[in-house]
C-alpha atoms as a PDB file:
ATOM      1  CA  UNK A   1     -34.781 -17.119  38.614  1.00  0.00           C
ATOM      2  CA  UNK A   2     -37.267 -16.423  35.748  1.00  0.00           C
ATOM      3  CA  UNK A   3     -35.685 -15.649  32.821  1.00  0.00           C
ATOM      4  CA  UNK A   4     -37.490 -13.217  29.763  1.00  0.00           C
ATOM      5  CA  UNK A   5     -36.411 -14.594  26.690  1.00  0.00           C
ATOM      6  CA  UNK A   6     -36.235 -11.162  25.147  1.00  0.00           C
ATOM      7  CA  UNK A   7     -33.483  -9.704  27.362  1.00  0.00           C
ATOM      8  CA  UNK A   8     -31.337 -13.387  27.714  1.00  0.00           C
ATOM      9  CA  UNK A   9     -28.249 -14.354  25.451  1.00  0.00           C
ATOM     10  CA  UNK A  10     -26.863 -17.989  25.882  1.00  0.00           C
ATOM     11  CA  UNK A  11     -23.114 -18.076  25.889  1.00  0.00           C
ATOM     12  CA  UNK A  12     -21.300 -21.137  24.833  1.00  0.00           C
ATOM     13  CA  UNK A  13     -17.310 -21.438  26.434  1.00  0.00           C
ATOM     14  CA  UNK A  14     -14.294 -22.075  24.436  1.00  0.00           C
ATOM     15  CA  UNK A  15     -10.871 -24.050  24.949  1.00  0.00           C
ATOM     16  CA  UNK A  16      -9.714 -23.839  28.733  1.00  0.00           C
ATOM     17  CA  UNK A  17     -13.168 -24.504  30.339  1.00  0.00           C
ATOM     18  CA  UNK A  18     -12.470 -28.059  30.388  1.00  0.00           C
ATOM     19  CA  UNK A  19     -12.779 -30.233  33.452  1.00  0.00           C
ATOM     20  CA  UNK A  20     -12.436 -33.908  34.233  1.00  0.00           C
ATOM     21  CA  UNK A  21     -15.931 -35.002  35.041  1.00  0.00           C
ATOM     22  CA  UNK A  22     -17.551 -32.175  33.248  1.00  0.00           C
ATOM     23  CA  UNK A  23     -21.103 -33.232  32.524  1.00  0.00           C
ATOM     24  CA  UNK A  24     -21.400 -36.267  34.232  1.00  0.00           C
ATOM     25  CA  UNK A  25     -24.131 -35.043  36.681  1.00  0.00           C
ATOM     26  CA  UNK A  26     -25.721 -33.704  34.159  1.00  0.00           C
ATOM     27  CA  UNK A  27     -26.200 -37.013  32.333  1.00  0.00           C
ATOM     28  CA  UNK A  28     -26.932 -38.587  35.569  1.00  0.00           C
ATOM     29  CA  UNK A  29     -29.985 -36.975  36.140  1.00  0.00           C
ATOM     30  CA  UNK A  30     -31.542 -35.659  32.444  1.00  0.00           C
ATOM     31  CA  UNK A  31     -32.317 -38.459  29.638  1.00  0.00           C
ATOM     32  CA  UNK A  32     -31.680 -35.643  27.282  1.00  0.00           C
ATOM     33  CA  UNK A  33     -28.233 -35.401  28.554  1.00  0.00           C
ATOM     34  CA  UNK A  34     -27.804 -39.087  28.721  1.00  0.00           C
ATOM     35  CA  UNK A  35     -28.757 -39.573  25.206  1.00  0.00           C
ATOM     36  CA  UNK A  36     -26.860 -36.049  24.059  1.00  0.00           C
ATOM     37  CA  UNK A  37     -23.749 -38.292  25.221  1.00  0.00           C
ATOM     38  CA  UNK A  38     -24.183 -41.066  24.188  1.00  0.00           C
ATOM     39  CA  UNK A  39     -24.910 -39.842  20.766  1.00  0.00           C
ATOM     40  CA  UNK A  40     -21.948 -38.283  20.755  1.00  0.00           C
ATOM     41  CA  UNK A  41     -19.834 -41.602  21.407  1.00  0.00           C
ATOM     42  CA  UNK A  42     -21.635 -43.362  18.226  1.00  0.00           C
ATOM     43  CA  UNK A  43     -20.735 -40.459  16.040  1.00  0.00           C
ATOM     44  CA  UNK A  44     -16.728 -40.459  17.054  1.00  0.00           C
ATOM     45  CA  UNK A  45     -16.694 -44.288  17.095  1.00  0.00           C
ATOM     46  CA  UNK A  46     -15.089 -43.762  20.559  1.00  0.00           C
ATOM     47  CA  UNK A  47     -16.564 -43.194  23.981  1.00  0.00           C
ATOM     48  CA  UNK A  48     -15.719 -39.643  24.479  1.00  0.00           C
ATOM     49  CA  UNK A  49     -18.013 -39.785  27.940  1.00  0.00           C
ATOM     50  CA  UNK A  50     -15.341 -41.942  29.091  1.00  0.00           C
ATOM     51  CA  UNK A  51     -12.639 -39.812  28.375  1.00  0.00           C
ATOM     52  CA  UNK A  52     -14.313 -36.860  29.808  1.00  0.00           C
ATOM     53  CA  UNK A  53     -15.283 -38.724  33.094  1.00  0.00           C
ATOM     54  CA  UNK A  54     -12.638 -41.135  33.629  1.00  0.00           C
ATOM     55  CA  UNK A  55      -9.683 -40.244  31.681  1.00  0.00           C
ATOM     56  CA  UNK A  56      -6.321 -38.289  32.483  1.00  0.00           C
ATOM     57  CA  UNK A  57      -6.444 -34.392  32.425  1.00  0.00           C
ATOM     58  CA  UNK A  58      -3.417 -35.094  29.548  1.00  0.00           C
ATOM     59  CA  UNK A  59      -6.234 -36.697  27.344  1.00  0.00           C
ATOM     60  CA  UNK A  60      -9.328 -34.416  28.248  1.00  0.00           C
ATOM     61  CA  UNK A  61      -6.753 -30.814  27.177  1.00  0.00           C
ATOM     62  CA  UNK A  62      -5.294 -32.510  23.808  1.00  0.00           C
ATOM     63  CA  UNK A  63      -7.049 -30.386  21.873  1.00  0.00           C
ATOM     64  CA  UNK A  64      -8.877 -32.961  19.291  1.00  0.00           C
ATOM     65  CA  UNK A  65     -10.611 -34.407  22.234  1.00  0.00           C
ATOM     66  CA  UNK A  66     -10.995 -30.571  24.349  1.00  0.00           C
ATOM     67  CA  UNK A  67     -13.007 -29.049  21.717  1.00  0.00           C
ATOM     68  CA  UNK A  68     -15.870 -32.385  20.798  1.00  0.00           C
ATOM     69  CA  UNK A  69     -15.667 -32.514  24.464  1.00  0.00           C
ATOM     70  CA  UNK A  70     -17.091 -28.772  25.344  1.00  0.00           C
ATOM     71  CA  UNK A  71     -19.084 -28.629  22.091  1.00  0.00           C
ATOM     72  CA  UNK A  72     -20.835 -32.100  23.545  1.00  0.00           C
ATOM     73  CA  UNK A  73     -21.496 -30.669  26.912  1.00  0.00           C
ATOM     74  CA  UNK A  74     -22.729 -27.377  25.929  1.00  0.00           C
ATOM     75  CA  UNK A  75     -25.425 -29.108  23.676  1.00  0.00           C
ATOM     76  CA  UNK A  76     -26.304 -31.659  26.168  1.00  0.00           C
ATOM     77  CA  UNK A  77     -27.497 -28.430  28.645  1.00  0.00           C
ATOM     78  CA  UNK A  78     -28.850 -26.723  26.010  1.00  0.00           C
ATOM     79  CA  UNK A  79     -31.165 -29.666  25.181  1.00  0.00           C
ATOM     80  CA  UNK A  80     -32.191 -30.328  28.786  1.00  0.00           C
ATOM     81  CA  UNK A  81     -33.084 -26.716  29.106  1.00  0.00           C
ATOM     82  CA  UNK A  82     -35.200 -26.811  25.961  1.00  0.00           C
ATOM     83  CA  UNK A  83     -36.905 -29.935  27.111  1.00  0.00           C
ATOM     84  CA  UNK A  84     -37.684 -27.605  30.383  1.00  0.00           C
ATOM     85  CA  UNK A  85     -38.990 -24.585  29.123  1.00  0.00           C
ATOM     86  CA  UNK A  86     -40.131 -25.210  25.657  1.00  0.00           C
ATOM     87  CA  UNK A  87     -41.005 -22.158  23.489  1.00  0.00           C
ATOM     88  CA  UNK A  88     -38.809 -19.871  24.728  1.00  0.00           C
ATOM     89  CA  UNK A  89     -35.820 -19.786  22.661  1.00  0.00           C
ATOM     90  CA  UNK A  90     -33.321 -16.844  24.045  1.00  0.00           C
ATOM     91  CA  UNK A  91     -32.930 -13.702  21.938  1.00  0.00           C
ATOM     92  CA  UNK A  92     -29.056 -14.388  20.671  1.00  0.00           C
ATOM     93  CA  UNK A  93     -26.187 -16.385  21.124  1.00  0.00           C
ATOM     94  CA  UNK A  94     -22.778 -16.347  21.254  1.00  0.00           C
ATOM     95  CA  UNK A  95     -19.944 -18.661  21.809  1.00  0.00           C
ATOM     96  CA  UNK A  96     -16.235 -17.654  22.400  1.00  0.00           C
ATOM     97  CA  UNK A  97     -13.650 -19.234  19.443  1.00  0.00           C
ATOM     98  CA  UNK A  98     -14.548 -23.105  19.807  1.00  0.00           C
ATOM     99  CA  UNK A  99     -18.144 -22.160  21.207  1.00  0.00           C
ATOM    100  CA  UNK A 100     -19.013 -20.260  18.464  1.00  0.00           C
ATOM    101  CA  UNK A 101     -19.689 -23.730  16.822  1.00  0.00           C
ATOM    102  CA  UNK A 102     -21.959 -25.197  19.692  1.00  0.00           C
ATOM    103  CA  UNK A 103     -24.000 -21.765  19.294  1.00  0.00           C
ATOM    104  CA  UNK A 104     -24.412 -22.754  16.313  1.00  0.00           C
ATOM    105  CA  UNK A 105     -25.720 -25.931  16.640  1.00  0.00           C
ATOM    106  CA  UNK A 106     -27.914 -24.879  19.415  1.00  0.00           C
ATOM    107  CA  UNK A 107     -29.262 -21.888  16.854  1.00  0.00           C
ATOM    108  CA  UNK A 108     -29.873 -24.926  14.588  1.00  0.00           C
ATOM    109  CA  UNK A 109     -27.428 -23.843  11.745  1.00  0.00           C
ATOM    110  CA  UNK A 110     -25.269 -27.305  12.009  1.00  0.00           C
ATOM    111  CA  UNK A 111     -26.990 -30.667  13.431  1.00  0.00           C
ATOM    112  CA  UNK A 112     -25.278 -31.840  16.371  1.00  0.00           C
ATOM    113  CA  UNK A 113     -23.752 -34.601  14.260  1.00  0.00           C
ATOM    114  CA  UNK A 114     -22.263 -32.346  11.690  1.00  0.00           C
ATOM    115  CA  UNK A 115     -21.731 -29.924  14.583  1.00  0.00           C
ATOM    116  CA  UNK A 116     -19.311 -32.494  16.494  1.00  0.00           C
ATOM    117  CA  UNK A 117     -17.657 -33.889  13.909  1.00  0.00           C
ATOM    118  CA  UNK A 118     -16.983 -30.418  12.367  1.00  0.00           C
ATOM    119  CA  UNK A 119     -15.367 -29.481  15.929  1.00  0.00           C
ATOM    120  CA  UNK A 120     -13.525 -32.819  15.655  1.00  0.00           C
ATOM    121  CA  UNK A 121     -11.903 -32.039  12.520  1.00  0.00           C
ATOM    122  CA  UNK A 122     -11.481 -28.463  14.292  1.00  0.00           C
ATOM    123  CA  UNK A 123      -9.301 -29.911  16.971  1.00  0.00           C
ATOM    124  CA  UNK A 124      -7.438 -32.433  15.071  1.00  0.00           C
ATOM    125  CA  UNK A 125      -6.246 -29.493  12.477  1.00  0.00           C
ATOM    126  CA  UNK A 126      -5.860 -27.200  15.260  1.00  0.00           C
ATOM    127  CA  UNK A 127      -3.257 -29.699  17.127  1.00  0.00           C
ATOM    128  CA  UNK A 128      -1.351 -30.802  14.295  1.00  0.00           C
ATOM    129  CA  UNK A 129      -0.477 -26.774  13.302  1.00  0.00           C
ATOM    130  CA  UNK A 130       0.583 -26.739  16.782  1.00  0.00           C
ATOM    131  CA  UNK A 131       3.063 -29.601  15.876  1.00  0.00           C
ATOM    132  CA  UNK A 132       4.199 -28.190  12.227  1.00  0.00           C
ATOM    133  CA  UNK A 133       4.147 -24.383  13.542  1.00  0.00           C
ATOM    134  CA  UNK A 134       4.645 -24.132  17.345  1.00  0.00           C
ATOM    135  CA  UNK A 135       3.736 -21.025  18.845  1.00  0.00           C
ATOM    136  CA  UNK A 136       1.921 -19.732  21.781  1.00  0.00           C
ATOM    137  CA  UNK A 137      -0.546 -18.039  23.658  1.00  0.00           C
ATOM    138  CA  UNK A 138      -0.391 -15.267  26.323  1.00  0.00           C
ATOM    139  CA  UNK A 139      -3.153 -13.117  28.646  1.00  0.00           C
ATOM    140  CA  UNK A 140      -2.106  -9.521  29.679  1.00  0.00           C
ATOM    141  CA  UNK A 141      -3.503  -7.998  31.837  1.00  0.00           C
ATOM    142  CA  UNK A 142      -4.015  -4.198  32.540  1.00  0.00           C
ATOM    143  CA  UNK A 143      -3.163  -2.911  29.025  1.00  0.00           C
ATOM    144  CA  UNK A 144      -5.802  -2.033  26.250  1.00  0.00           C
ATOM    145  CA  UNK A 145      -6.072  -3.505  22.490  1.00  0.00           C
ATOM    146  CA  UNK A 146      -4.460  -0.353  21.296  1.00  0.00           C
ATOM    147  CA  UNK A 147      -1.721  -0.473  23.485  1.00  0.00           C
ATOM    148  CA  UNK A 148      -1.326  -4.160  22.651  1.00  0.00           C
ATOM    149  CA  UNK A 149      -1.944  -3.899  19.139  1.00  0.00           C
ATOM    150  CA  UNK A 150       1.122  -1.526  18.893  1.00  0.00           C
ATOM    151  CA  UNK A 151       3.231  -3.824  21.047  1.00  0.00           C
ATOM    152  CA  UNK A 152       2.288  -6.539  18.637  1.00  0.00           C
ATOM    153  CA  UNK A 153       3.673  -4.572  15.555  1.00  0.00           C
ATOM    154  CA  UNK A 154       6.727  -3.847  17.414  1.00  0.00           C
ATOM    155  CA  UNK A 155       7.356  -6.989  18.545  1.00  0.00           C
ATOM    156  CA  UNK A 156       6.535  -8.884  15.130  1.00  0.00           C
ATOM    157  CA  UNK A 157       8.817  -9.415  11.730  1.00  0.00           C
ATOM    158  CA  UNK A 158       7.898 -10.453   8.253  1.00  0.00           C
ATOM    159  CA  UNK A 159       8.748 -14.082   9.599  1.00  0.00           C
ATOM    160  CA  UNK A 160       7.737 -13.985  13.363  1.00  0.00           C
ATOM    161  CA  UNK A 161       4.041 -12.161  13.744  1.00  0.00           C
ATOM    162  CA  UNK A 162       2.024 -12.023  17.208  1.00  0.00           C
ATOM    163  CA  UNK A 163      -1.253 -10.604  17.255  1.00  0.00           C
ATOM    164  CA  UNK A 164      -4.279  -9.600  19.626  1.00  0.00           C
ATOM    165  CA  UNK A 165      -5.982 -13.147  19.551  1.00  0.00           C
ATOM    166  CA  UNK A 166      -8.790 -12.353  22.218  1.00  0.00           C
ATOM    167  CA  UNK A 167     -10.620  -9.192  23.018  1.00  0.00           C
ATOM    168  CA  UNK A 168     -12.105 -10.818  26.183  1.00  0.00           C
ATOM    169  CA  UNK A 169     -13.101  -7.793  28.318  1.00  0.00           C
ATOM    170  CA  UNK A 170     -11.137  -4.254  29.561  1.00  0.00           C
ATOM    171  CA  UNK A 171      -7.816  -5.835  31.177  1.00  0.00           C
ATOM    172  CA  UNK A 172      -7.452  -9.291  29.536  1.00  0.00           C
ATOM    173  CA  UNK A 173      -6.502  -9.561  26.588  1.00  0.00           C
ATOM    174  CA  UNK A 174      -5.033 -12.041  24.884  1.00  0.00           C
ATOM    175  CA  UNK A 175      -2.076 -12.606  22.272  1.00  0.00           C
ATOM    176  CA  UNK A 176      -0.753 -15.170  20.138  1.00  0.00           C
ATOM    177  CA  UNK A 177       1.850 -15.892  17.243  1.00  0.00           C
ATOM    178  CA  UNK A 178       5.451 -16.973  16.451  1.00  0.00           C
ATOM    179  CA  UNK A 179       7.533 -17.928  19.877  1.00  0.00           C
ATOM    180  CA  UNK A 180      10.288 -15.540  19.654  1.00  0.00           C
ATOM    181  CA  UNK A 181       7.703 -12.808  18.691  1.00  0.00           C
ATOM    182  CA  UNK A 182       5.215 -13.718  21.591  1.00  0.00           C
ATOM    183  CA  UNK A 183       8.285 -13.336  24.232  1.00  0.00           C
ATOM    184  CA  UNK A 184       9.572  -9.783  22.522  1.00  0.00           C
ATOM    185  CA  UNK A 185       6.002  -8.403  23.082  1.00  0.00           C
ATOM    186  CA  UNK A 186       5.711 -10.098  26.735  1.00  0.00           C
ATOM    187  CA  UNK A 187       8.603  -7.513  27.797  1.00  0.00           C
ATOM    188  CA  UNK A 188       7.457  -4.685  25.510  1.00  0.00           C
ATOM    189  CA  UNK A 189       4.198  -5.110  27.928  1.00  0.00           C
ATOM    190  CA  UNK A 190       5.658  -5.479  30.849  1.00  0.00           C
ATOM    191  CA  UNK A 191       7.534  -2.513  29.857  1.00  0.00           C
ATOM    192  CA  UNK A 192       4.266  -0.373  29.092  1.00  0.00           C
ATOM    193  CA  UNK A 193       3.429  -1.365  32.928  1.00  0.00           C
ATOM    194  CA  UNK A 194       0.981  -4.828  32.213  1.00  0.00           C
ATOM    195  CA  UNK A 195      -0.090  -6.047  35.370  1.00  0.00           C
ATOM    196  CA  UNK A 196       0.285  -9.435  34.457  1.00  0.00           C
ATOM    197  CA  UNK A 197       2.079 -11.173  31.195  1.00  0.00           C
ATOM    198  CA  UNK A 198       1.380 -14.942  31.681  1.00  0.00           C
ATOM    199  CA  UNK A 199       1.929 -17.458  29.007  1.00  0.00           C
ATOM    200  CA  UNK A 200      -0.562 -19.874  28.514  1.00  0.00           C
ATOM    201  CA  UNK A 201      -0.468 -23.479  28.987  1.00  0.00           C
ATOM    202  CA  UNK A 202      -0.527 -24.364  25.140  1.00  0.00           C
ATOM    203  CA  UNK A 203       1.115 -25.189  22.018  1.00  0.00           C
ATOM    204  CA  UNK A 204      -0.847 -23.956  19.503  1.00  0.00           C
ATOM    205  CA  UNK A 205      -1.294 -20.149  18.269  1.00  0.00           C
ATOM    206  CA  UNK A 206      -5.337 -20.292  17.981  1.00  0.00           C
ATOM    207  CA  UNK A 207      -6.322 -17.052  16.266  1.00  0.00           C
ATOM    208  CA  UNK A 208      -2.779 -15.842  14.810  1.00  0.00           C
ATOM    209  CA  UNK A 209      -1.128 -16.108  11.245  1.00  0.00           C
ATOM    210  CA  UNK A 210       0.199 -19.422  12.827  1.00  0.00           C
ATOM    211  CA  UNK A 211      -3.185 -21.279  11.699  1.00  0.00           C
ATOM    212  CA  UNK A 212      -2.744 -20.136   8.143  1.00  0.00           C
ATOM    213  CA  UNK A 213      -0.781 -23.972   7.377  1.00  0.00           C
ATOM    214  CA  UNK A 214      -4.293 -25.283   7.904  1.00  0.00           C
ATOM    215  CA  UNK A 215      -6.797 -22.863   6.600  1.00  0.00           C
ATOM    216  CA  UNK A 216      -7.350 -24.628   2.880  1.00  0.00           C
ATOM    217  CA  UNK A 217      -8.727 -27.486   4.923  1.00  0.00           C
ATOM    218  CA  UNK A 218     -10.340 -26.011   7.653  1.00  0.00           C
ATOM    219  CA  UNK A 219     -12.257 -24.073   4.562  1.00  0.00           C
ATOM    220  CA  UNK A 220     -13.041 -27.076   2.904  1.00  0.00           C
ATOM    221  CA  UNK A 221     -14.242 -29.154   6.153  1.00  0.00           C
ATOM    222  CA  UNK A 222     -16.637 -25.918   6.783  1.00  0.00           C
ATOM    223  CA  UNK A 223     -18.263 -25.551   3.062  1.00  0.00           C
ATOM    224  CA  UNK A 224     -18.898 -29.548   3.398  1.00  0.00           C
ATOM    225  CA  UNK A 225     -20.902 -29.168   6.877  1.00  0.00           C
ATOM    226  CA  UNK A 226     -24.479 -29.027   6.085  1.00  0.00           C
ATOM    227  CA  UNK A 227     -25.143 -25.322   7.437  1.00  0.00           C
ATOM    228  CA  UNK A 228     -28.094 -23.652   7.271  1.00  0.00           C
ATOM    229  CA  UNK A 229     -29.955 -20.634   8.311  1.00  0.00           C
ATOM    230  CA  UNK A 230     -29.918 -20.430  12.057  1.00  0.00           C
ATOM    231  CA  UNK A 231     -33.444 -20.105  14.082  1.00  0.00           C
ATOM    232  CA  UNK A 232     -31.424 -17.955  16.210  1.00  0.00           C
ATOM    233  CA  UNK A 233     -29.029 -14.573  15.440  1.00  0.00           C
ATOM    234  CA  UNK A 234     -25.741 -16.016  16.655  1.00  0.00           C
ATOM    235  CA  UNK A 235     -22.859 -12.749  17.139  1.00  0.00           C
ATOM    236  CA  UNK A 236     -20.142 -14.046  15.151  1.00  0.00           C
ATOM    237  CA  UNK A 237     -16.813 -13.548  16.572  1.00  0.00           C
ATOM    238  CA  UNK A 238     -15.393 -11.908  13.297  1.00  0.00           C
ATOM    239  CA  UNK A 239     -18.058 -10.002  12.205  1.00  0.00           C
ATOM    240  CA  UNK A 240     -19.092  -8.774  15.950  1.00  0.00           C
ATOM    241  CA  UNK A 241     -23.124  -8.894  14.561  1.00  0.00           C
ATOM    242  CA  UNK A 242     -25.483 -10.881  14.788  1.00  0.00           C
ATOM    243  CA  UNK A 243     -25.547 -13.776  11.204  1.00  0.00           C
ATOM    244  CA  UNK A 244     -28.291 -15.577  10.762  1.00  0.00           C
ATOM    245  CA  UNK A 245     -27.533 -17.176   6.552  1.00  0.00           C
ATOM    246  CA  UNK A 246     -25.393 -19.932   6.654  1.00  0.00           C
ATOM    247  CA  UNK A 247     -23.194 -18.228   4.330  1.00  0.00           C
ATOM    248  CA  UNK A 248     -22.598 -15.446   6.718  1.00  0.00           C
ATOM    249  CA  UNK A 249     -22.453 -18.198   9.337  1.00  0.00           C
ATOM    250  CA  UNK A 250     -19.547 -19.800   7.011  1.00  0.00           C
ATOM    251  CA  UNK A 251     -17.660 -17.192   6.357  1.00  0.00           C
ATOM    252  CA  UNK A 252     -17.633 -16.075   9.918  1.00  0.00           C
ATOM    253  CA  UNK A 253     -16.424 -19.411  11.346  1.00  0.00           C
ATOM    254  CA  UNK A 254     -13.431 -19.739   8.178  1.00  0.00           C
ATOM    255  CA  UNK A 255     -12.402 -15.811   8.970  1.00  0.00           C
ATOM    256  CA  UNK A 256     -12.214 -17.059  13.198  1.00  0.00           C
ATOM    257  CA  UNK A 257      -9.482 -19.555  12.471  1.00  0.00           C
ATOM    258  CA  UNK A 258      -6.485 -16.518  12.295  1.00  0.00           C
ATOM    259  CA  UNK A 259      -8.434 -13.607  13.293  1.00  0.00           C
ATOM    260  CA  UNK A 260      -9.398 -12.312  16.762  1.00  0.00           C
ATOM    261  CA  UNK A 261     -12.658 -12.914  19.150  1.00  0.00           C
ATOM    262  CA  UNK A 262     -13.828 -10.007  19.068  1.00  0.00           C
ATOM    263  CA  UNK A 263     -15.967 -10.897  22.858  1.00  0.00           C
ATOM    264  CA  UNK A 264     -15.625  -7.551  25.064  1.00  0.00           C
ATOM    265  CA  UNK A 265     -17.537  -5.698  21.487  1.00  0.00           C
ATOM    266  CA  UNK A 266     -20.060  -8.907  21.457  1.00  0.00           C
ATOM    267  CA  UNK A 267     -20.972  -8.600  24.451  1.00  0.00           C
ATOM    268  CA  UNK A 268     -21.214  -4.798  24.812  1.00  0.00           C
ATOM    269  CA  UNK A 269     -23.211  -5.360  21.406  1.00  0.00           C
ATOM    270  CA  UNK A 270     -25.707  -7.657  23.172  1.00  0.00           C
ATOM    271  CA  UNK A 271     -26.179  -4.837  26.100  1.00  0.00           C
ATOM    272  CA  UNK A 272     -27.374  -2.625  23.304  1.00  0.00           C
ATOM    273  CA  UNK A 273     -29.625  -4.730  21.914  1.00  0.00           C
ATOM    274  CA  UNK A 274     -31.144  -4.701  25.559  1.00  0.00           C
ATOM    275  CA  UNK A 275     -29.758  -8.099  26.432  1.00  0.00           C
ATOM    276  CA  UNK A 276     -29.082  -7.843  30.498  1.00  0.00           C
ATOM    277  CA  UNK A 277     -29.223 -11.784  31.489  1.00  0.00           C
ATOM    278  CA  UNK A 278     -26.121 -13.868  30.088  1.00  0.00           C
ATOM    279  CA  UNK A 279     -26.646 -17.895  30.552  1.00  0.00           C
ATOM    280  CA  UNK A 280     -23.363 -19.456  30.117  1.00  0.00           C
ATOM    281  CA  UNK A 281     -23.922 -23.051  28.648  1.00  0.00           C
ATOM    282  CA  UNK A 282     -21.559 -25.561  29.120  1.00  0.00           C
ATOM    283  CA  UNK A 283     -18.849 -25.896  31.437  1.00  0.00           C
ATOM    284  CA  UNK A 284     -17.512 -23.449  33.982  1.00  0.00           C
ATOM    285  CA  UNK A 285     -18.304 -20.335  34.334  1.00  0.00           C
ATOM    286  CA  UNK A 286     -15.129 -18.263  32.567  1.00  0.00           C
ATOM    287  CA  UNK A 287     -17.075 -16.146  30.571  1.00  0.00           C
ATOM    288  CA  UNK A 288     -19.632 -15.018  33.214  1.00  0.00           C
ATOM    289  CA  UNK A 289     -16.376 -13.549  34.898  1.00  0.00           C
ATOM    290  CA  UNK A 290     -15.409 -11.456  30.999  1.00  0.00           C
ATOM    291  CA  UNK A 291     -19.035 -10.436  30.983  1.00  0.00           C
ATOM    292  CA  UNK A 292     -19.067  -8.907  34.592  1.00  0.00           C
ATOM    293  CA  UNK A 293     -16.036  -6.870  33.595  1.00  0.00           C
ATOM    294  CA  UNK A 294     -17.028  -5.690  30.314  1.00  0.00           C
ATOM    295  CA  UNK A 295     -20.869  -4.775  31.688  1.00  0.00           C
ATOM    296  CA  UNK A 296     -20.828  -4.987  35.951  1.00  0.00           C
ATOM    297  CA  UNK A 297     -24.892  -4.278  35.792  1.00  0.00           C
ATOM    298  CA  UNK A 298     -25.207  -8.069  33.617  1.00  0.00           C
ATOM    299  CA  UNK A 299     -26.800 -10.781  35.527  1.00  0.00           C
ATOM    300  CA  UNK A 300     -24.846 -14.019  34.911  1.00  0.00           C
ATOM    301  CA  UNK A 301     -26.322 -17.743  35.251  1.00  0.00           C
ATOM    302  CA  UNK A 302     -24.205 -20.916  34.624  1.00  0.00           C
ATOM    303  CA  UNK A 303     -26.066 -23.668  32.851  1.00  0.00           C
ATOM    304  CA  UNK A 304     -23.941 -26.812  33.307  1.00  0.00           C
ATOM    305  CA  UNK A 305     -25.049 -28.943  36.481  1.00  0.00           C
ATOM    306  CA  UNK A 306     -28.154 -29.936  37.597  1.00  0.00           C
ATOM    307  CA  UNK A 307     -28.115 -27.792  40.668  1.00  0.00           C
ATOM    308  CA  UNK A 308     -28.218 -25.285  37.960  1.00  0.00           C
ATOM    309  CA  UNK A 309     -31.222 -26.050  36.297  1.00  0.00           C
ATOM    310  CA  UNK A 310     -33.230 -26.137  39.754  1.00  0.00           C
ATOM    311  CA  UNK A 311     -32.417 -22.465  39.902  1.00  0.00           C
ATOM    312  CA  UNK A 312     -34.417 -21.737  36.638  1.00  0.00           C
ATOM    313  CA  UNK A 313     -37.992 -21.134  37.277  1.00  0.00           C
END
């Protein structure tokens, strides 16, 4: 497929499109890849190539090592694509929570290095306010924001709070917060006639109040990357617009760490701008399946394998 550069957004996953072996072709067959990799390894002082191809699932989805591990993938296709088809940069990108950092990168805001070991210091503070503040995740299905974001305010107190964590397209949404607050709003939707109420896998509340024990430092750790102004508009998840100053950029990526991905208004944002092609770099292909629901029309390409690259013209 050819793509136009003016009508193509690259979309970068988030946490959950992990797999065991995930990128491993990739740097197989493309030095850029190889190299992306092994980079990657020197900066952590570990070989997280290993861990991603050889390891157990338990160490790939501990979060400190899920989120270098996407963010290293995702910029390991992005570079073999821009090795391919030099001078044509896409028109935006967007990544969903964690990939909102790799877009970054890509966009040239962070260097990789900065990039990976901000998403390292992401993961670690993101795990250990799992352990002081356990919490939890859920993805229902079939009810609206507004309908959840009422069940949310019902179901929170001054000390338990769950909120609408993920706008991810019409139908699945997802919330997060306090336990005993998550599992009074899980009834409250089922009540309201969700399809579906499924708790997540997880331990952490990503994108709730829950986060807030770690915000000071996840601030700090941001205004000490070396960000600058991105070559690229990136649609922050906050802000739902496309940033290009790296103080906008900053801001966007502090605000993230308790407030909601705003993705189904992204990517209906993107349409507008007359975006129709969606290339989702990285791993998996979870987002490809938000953007068919939010716009049906999209075309969808997954950027990831090298079977993937032969289907680029």
């Amino acid at each position: 497929m050819m793509l136009d550069p003016k009508t193509t957004a690259f979309l970068f996953p988030g946490q959950g499109s992990q797999t065991l072996g995930m990128g491993r072709d990739l740097a197989a067959v493309f030095a850029e890849a190889r190299q992306t990799f092994e980079e990657a390894n020197e900066i952590l002082g570990f070989s997280l190539s290993s861990l991603m191809w050889h390891g157990s699932e338990a160490e790939l989805n501990a979060t400190l090592n899920t989120q270098p591990a996407l963010f290293t993938h995702s910029l390991a296709a992005y570079r073999v694509f821009c090795a391919q088809h030099p001078g044509q940069p896409p028109a935006f990108m967007a990544g969903h929570s964690l990939g909102q950092l790799s877009a970054l990168a890509a966009a040239g805001a962070l260097t990789f290095s900065d990039g990976l070991r901000l998403v390292r210091r992401r993961g670690e503070l993101m795990q250990r306010a799992g352990e002081e503040n356990p919490g939890g995740m859920a993805a229902i299905l079939n009810l609206d924001t507004p309908a959840l974001e009422r069940i949310c305010a019902e179901a929170s107190t001054a000390a338990e709070i769950v909120q609408v964590a993920n706008d991810n397209s019409p139908g699945q949404v997802v919330i997060s917060g306090a336990k005993l607050a998550l599992e009074r709003a899980l009834e409250l939707a089922k009540a309201a006639g969700a399809r579906r109420a499924i708790p997540l896998a997880v331990s952490i509340a990503a994108h709730s109040p829950l986060m807030t024990c770690i915000q000071l430092e996840w601030d700090a750790a941001v205004q000490a990357a070396g960000f600058r102004a991105a070559s690229i508009p990136v649609i922050g998840n906050v802000a739902c617009a496309p940033l290009t100053q790296a103080e906008d950029l900053r801001a966007d990526v502090c605000a993230q760490m308790t407030a909601r991905v705003r993705w189904t208004e992204s990517v209906r944002w993107l349409f507008t701008q007359g975006v129709t092609t969606f290339v989702e770099t990285g791993n998996g292909a979870v987002l490809a399946g938000l953007v068919k629901r939010i716009q049906p029309e999209a075309a969808c390409l997954p950027l990831g394998n090298p079977a993937d690259f032969s289907a680029l013209q």
